[in-house]
C-alpha atoms as a PDB file:
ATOM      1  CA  UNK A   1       0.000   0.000   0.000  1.00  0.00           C
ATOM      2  CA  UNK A   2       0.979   3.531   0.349  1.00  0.00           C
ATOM      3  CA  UNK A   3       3.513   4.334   2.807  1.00  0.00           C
ATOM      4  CA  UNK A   4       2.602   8.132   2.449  1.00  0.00           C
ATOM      5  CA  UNK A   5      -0.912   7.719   2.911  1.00  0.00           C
ATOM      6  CA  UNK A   6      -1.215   8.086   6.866  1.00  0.00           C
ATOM      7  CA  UNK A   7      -4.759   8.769   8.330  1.00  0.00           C
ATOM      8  CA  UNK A   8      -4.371  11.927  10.169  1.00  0.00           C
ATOM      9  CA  UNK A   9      -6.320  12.183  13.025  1.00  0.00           C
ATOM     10  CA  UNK A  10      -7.375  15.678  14.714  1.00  0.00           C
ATOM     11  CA  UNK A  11      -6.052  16.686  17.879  1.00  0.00           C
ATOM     12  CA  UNK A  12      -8.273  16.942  20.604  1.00  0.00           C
ATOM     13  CA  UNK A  13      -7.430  20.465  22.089  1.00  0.00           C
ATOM     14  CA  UNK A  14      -9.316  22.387  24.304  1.00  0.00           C
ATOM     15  CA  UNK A  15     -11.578  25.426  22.826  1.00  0.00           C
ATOM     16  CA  UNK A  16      -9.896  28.801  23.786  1.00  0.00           C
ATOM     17  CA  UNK A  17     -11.561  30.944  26.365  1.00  0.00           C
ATOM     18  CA  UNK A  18     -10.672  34.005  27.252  1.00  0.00           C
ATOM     19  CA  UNK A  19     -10.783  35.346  30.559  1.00  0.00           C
ATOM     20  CA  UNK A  20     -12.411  38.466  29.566  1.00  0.00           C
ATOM     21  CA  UNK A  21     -15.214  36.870  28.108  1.00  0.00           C
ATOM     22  CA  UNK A  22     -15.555  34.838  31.289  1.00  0.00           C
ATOM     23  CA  UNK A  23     -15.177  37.932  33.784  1.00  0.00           C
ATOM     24  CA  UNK A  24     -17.780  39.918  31.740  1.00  0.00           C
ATOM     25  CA  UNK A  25     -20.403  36.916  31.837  1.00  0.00           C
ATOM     26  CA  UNK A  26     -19.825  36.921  35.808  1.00  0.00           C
ATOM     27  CA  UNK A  27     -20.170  40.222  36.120  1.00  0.00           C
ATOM     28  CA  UNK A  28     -23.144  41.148  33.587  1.00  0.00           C
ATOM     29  CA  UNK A  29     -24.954  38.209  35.864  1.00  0.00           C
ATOM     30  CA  UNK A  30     -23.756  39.507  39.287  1.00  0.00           C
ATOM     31  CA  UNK A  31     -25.537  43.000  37.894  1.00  0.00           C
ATOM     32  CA  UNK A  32     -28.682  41.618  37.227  1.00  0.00           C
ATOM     33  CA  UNK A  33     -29.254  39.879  40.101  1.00  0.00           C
ATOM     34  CA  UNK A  34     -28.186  43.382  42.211  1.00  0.00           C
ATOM     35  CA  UNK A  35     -30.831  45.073  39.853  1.00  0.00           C
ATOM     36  CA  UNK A  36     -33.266  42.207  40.601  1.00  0.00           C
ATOM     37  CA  UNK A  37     -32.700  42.681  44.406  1.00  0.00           C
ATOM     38  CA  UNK A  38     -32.999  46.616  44.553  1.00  0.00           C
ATOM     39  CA  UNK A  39     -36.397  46.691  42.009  1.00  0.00           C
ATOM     40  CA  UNK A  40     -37.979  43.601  44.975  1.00  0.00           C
ATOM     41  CA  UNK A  41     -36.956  46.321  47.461  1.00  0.00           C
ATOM     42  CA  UNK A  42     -38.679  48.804  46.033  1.00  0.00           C
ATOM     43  CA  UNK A  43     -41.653  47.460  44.919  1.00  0.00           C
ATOM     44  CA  UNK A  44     -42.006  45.656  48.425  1.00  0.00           C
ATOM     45  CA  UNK A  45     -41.616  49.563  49.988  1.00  0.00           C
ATOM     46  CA  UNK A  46     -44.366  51.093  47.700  1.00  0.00           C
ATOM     47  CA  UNK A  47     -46.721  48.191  47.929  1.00  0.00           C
ATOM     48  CA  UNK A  48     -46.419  48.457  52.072  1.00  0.00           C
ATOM     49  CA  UNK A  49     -44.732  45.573  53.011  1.00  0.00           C
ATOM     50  CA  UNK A  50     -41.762  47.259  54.334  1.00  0.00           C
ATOM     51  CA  UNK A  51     -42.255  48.516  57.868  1.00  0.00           C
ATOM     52  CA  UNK A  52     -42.835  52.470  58.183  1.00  0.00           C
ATOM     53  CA  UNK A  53     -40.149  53.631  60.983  1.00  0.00           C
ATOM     54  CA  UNK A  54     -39.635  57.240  62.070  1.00  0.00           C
ATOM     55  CA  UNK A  55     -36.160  57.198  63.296  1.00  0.00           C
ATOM     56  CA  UNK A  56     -35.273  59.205  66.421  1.00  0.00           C
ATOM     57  CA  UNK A  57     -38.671  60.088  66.935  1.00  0.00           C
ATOM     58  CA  UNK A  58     -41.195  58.632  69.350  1.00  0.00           C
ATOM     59  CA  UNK A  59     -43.796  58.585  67.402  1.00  0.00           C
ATOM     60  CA  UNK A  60     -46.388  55.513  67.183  1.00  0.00           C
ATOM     61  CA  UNK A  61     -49.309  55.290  64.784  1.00  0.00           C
ATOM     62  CA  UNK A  62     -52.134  53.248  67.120  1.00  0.00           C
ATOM     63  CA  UNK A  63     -55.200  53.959  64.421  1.00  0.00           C
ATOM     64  CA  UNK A  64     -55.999  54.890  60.951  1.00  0.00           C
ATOM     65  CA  UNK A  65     -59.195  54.676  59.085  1.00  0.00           C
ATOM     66  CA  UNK A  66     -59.583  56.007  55.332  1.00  0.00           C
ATOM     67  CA  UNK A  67     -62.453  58.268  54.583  1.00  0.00           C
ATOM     68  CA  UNK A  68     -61.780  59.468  51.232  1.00  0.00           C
ATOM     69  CA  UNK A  69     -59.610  58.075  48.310  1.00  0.00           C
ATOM     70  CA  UNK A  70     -57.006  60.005  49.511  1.00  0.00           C
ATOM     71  CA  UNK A  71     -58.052  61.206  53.220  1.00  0.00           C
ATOM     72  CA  UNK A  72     -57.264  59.250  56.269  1.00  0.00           C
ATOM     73  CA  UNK A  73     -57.719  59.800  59.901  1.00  0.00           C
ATOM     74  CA  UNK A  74     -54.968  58.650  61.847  1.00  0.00           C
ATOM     75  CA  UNK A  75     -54.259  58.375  65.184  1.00  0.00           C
ATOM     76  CA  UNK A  76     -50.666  59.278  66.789  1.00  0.00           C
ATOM     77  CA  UNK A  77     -49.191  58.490  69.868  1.00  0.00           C
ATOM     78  CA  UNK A  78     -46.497  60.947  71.324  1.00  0.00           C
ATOM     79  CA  UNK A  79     -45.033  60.657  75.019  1.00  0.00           C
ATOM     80  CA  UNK A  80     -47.348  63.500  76.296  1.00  0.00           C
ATOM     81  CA  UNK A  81     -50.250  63.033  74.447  1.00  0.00           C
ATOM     82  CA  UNK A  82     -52.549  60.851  71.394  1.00  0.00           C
ATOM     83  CA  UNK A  83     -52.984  63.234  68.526  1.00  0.00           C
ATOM     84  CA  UNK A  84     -56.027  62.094  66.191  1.00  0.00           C
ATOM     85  CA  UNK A  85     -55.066  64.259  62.720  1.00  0.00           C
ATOM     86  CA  UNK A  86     -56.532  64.349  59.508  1.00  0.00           C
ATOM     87  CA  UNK A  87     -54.224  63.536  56.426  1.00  0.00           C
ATOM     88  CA  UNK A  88     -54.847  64.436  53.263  1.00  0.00           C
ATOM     89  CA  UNK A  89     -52.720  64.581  50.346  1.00  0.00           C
ATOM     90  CA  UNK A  90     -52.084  67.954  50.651  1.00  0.00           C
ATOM     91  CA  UNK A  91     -52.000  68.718  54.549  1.00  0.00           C
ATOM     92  CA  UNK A  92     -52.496  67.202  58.099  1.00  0.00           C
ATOM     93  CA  UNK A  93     -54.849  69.115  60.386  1.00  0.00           C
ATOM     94  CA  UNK A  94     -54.982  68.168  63.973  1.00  0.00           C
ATOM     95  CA  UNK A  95     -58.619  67.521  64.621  1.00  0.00           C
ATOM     96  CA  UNK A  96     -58.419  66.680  68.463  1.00  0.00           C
ATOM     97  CA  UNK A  97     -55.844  66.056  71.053  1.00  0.00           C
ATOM     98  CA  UNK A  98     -56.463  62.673  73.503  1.00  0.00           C
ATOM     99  CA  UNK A  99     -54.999  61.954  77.010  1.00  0.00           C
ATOM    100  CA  UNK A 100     -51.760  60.025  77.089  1.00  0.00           C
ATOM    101  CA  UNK A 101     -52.472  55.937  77.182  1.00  0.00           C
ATOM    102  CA  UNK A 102     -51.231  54.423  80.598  1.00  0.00           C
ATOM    103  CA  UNK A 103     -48.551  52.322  80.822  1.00  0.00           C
ATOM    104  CA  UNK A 104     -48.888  48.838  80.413  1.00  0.00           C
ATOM    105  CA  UNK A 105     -47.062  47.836  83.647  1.00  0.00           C
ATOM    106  CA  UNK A 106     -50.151  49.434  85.683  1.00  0.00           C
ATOM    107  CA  UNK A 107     -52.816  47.667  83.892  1.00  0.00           C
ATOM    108  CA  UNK A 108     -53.680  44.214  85.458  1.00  0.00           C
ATOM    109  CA  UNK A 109     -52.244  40.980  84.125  1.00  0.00           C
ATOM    110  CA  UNK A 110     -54.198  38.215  84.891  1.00  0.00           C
ATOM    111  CA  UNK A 111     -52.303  35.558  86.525  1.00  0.00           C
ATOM    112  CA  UNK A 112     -53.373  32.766  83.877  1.00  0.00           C
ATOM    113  CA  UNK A 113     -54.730  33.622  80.106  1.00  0.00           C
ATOM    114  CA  UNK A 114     -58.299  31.661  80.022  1.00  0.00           C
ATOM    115  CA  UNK A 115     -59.056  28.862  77.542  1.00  0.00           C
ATOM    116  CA  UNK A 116     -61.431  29.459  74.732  1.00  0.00           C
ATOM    117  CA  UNK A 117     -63.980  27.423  76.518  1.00  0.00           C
ATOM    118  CA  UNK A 118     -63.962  29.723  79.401  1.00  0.00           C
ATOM    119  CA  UNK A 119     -64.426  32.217  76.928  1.00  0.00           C
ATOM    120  CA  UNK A 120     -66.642  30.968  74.839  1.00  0.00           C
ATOM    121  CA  UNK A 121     -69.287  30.267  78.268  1.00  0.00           C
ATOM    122  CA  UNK A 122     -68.645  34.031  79.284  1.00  0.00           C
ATOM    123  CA  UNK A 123     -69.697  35.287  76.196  1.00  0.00           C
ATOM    124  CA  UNK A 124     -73.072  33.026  76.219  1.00  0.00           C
ATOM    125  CA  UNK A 125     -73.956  33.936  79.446  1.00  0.00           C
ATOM    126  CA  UNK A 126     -73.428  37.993  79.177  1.00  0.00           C
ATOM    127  CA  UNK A 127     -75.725  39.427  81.510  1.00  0.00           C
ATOM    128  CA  UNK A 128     -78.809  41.035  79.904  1.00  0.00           C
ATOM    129  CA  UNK A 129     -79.014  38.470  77.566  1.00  0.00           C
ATOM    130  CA  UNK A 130     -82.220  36.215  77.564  1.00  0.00           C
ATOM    131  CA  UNK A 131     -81.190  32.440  78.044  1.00  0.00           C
END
């Protein structure tokens, strides 16, 4: 046969990557994500999942009713006082001022919670209530 004739066979190298290619993949994913996180954070904050905190401030919001589309009444708890205001989308008017609440370490703590069927019997057998 021929002696020339060899079968050549293809060398199995490995494809060529460059690490530039590779670092820009990474980081074009690593931005997304980042994006991904921040747009969850805000949509979670305008849909009012996030909590509402006043820092520094002791300020407490105990009530709040909505009496418009865009009116609310709210009630505010300060240290010296509970402020019920009207908020609007425009302004907050202070529409009457309440005594402070007491603190919860005077008010009575019963020495056991009750069951619901303990409960459940004192709210059947309310006085003024025809058996």
């Amino acid at each position: 046969m021929l002696k020339n004739a060899q079968t050549v066979q293809p060398a199995h190298t490995q494809p060529v990557v460059s690490t530039s290619s590779v670092v820009g993949q990474v980081s074009s994913v690593l931005a997304v994500i980042v994006l991904l996180i921040l747009a969850c954070g805000w949509l979670a904050k305008r849909l009012g999942f996030a909590p509402k905190a006043v820092s520094g401030q002791a300020l407490k919001v105990s009530a709040s009713v909505q009496v418009g589309r865009q009116e609310r009444v709210v009630i505010v708890d300060t240290a010296d006082a509970r402020l019920v205001l009207g908020v609007t989308a425009q302004q907050i008017t202070h529409l009457h001022s309440l005594p402070p609440l007491p603190p919860e370490a005077s008010l009575p703590v019963s020495a056991a919670p009750q069951d619901f069927r303990q409960l459940f019997q004192n709210l059947v057998k309310r006085p003024g209530k025809p058996q």
